[in-house]
N, C-alpha and C. Protein backbone atom coordinates (compact mmCIF):
# COMPACT_ATOMS: atom_id res chain seq x y z
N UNK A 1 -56.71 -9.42 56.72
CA UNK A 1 -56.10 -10.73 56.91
C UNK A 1 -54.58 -10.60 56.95
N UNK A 2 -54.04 -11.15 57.63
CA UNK A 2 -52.30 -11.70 57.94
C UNK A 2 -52.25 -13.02 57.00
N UNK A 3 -50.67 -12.50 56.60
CA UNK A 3 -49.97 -14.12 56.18
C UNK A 3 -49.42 -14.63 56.95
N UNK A 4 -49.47 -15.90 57.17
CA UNK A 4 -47.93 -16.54 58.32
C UNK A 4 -47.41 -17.47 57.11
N UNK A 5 -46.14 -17.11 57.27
CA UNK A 5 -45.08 -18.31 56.72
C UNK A 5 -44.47 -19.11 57.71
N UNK A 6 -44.97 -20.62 57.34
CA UNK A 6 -44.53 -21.42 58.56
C UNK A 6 -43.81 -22.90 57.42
N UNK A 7 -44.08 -23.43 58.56
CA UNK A 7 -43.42 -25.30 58.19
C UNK A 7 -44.41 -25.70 58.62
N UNK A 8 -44.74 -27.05 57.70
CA UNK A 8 -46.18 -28.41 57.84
C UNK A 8 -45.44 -29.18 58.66
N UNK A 9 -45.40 -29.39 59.64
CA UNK A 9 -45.00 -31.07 60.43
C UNK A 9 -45.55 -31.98 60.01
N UNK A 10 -47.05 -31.58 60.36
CA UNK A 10 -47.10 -33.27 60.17
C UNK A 10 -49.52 -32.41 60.29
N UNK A 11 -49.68 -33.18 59.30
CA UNK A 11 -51.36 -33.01 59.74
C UNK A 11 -52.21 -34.32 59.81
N UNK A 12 -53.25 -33.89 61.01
CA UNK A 12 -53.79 -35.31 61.81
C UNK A 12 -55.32 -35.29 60.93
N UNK A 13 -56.13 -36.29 61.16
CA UNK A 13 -57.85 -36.33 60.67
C UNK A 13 -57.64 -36.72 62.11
N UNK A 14 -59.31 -36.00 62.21
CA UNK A 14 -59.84 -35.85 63.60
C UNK A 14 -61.08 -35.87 63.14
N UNK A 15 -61.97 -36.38 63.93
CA UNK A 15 -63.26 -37.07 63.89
C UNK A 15 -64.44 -36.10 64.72
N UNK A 16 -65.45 -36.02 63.72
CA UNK A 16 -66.36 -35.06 64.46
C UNK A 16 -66.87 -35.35 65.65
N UNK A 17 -67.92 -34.57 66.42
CA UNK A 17 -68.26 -35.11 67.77
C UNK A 17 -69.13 -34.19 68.10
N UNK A 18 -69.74 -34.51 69.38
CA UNK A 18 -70.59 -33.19 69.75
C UNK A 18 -69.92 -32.54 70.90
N UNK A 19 -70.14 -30.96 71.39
CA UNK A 19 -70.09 -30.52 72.85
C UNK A 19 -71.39 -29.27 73.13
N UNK A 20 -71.63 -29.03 74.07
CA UNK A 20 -72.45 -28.24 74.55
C UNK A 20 -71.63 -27.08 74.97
N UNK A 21 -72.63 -25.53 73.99
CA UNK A 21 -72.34 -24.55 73.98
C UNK A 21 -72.63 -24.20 75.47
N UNK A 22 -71.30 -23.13 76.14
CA UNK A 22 -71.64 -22.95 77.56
C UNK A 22 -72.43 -21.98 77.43
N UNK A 23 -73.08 -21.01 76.75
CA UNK A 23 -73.89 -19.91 76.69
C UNK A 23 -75.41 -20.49 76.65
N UNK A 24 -75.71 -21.07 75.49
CA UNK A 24 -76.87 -21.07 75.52
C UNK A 24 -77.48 -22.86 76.12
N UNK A 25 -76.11 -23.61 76.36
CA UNK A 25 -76.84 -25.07 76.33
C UNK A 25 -77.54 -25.65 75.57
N UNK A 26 -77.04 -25.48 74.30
CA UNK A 26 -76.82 -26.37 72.90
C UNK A 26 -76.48 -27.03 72.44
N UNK A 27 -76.40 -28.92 72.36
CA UNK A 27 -75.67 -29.13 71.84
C UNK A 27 -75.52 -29.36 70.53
N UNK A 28 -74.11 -29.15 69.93
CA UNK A 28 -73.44 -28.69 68.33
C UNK A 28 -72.72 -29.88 67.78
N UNK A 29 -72.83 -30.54 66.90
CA UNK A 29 -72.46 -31.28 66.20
C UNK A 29 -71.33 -31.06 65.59
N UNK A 30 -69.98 -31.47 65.42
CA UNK A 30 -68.78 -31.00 64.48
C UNK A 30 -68.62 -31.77 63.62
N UNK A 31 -68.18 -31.10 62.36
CA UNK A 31 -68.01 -32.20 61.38
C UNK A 31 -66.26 -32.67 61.45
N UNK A 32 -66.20 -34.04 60.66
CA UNK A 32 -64.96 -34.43 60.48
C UNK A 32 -64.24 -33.37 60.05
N UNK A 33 -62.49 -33.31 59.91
CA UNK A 33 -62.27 -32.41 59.38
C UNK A 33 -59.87 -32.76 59.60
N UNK A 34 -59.43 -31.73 59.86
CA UNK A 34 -57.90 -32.11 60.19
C UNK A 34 -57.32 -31.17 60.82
N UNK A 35 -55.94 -31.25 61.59
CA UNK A 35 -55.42 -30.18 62.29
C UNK A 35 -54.15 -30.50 61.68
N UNK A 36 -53.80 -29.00 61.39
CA UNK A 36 -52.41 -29.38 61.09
C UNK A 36 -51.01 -28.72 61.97
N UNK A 37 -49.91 -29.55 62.48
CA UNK A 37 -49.18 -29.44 63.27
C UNK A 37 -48.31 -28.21 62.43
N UNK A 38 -48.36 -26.86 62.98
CA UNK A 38 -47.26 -25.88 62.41
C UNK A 38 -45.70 -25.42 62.77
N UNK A 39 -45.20 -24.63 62.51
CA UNK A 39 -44.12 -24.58 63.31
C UNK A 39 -43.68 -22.91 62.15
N UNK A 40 -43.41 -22.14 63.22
CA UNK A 40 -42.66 -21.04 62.79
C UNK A 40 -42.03 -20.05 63.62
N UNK A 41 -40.81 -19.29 63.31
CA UNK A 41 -39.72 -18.69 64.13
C UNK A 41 -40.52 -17.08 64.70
N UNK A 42 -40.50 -16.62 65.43
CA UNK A 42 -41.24 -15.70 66.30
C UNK A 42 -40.21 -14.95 66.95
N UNK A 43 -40.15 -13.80 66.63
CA UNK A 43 -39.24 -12.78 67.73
C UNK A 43 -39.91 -11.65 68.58
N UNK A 44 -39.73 -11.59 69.71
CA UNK A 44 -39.99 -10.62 70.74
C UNK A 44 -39.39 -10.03 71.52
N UNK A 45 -39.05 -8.70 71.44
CA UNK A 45 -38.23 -7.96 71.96
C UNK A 45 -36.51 -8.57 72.09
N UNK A 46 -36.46 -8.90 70.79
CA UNK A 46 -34.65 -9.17 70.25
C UNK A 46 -34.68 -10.83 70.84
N UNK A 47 -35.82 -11.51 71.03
CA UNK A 47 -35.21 -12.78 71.55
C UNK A 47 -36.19 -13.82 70.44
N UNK A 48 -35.50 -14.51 69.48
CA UNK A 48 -36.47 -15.64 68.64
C UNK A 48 -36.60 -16.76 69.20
N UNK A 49 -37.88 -16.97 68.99
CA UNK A 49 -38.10 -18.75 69.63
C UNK A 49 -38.77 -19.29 68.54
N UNK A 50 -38.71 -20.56 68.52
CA UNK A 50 -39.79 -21.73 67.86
C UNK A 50 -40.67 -21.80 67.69
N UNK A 51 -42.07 -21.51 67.59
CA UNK A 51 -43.49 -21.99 67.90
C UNK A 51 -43.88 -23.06 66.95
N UNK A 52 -44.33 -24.18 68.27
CA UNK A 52 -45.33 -24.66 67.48
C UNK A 52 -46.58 -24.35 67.60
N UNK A 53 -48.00 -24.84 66.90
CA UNK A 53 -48.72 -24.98 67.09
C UNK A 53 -49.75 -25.83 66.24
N UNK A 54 -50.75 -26.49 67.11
CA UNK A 54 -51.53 -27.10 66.32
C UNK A 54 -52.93 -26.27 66.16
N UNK A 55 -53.41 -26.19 64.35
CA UNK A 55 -54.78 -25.03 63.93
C UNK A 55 -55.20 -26.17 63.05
N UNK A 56 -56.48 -25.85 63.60
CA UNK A 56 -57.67 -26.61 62.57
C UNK A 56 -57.62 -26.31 61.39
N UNK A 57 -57.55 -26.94 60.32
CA UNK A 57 -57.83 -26.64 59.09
C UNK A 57 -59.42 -27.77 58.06
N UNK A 58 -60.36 -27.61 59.16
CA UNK A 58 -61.23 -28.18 58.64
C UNK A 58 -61.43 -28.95 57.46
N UNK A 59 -62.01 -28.85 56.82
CA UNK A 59 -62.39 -29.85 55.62
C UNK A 59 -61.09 -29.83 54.55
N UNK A 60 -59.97 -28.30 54.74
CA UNK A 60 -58.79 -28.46 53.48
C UNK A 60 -57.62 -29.17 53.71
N UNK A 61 -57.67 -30.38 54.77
CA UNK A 61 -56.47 -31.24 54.78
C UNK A 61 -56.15 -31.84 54.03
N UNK A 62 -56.74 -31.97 52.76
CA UNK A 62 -55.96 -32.81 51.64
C UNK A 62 -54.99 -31.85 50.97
N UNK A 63 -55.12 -30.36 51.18
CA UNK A 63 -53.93 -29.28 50.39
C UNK A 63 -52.85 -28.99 51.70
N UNK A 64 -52.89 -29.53 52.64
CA UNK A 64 -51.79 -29.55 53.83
C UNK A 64 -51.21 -30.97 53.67
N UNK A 65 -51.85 -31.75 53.13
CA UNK A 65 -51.39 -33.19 53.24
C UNK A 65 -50.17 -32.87 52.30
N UNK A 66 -50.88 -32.85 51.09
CA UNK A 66 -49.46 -32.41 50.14
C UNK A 66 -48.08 -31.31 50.64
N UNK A 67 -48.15 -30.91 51.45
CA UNK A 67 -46.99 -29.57 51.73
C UNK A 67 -46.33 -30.26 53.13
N UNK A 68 -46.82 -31.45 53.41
CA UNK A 68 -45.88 -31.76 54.93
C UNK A 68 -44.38 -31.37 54.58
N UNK A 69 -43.89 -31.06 55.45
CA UNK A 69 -42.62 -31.06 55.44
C UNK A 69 -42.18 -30.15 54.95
N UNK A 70 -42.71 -28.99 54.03
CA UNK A 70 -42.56 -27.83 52.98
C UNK A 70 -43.04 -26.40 54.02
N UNK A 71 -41.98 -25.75 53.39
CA UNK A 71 -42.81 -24.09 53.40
C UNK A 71 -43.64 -24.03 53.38
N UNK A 72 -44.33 -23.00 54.04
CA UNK A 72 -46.16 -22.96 52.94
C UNK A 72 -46.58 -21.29 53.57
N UNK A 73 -47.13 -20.34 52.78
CA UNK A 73 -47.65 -19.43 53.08
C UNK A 73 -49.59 -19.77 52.91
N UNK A 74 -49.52 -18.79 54.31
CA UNK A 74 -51.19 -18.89 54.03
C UNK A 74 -51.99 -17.80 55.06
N UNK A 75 -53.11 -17.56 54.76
CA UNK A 75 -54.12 -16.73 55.46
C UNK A 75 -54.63 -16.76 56.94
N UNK A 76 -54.18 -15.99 57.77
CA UNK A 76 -54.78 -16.06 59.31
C UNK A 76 -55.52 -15.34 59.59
N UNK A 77 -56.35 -15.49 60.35
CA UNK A 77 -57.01 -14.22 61.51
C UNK A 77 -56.46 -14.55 63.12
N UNK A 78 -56.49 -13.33 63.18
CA UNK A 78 -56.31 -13.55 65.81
C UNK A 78 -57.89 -13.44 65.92
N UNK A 79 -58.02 -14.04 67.16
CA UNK A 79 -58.61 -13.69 67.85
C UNK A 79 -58.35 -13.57 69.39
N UNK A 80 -59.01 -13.36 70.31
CA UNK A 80 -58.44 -13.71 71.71
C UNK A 80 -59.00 -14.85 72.42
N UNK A 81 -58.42 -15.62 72.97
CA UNK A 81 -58.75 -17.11 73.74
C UNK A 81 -59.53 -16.54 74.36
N UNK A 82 -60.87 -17.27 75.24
CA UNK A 82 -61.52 -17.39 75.91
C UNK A 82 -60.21 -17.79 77.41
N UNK A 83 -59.64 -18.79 77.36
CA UNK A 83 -59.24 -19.63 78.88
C UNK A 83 -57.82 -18.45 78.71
N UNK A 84 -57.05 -18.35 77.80
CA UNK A 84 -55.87 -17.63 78.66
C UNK A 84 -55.94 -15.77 78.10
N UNK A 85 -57.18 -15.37 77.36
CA UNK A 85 -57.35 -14.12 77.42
C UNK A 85 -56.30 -13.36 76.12
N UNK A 86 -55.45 -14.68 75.66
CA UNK A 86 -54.26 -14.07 74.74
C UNK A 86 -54.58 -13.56 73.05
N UNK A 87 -54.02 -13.15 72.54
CA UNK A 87 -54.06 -13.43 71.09
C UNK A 87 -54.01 -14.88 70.05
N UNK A 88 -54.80 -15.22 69.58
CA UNK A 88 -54.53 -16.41 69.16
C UNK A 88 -54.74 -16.73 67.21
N UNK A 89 -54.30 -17.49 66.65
CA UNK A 89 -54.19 -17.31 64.87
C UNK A 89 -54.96 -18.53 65.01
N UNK A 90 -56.08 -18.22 63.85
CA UNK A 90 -56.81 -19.35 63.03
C UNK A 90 -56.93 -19.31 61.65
N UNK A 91 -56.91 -20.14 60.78
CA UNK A 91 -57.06 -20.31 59.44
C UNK A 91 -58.16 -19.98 58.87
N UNK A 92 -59.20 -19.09 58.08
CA UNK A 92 -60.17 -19.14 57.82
C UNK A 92 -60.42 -20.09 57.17
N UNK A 93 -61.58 -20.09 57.35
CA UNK A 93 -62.49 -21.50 56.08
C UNK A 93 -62.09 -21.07 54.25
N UNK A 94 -61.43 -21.82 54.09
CA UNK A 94 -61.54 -21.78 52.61
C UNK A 94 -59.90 -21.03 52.10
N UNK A 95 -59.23 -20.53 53.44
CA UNK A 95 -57.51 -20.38 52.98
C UNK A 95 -56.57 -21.51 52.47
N UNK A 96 -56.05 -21.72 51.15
CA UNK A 96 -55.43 -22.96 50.59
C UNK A 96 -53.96 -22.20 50.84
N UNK A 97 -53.06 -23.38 51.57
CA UNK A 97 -52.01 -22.95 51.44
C UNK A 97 -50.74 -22.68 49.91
N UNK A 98 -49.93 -21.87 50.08
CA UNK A 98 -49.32 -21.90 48.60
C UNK A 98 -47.84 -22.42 49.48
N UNK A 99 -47.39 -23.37 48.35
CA UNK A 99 -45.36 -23.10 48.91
C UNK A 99 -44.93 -22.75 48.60
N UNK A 100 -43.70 -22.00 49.48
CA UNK A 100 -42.51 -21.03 49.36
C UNK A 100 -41.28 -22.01 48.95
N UNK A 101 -40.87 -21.11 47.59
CA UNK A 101 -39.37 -21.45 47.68
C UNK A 101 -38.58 -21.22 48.52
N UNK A 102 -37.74 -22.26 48.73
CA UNK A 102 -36.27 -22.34 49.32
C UNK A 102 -35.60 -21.22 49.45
């Protein structure tokens, strides 16, 4: 597992729903759950940029609710996107964020 140290913007509740798996033509039920809006500084080859991004944090949006606006270290995995083939960070189930001092 990776840490990312980022910034909370801001985290949404989002409402479960269904979609159909394109493999087997299933459809999957999601449960309620929250995304939380991130933001952290990224350098590549001597040039830093901004990132945001928005990652699901399923059922632990009440421990992101508390850190809006705060530091926060916490647990990622990559994987690679399906649509753009890239590297991409998700939160595992059950990573609680901690905050960083100032």
């Amino acid at each position: 597992m990776l840490t990312l140290e980022c910034q909370i913007l801001n985290v949404i509740a989002k409402k479960g729903g269904s979609f159909t798996d394109k493999d087997t033509g299933e459809v999957r039920i999601t449960k309620d759950g929250h995304v939380a809006q991130l933001q952290w500084m990224e350098e590549n080859k001597g040039v830093k940029k901004i990132i945001m991004k928005d990652i699901n944090v399923k059922g632990m949006g009440e421990h992101y609710l508390k850190l809006v606006g705060k530091r926060i270290r916490v647990q990622v995995g990559i994987y690679e996107s399906e649509q753009t083939k890239r590297p991409e960070l998700y939160i595992p189930e059950g990573s609680i964020p901690m905050a960083v001092a100032a």
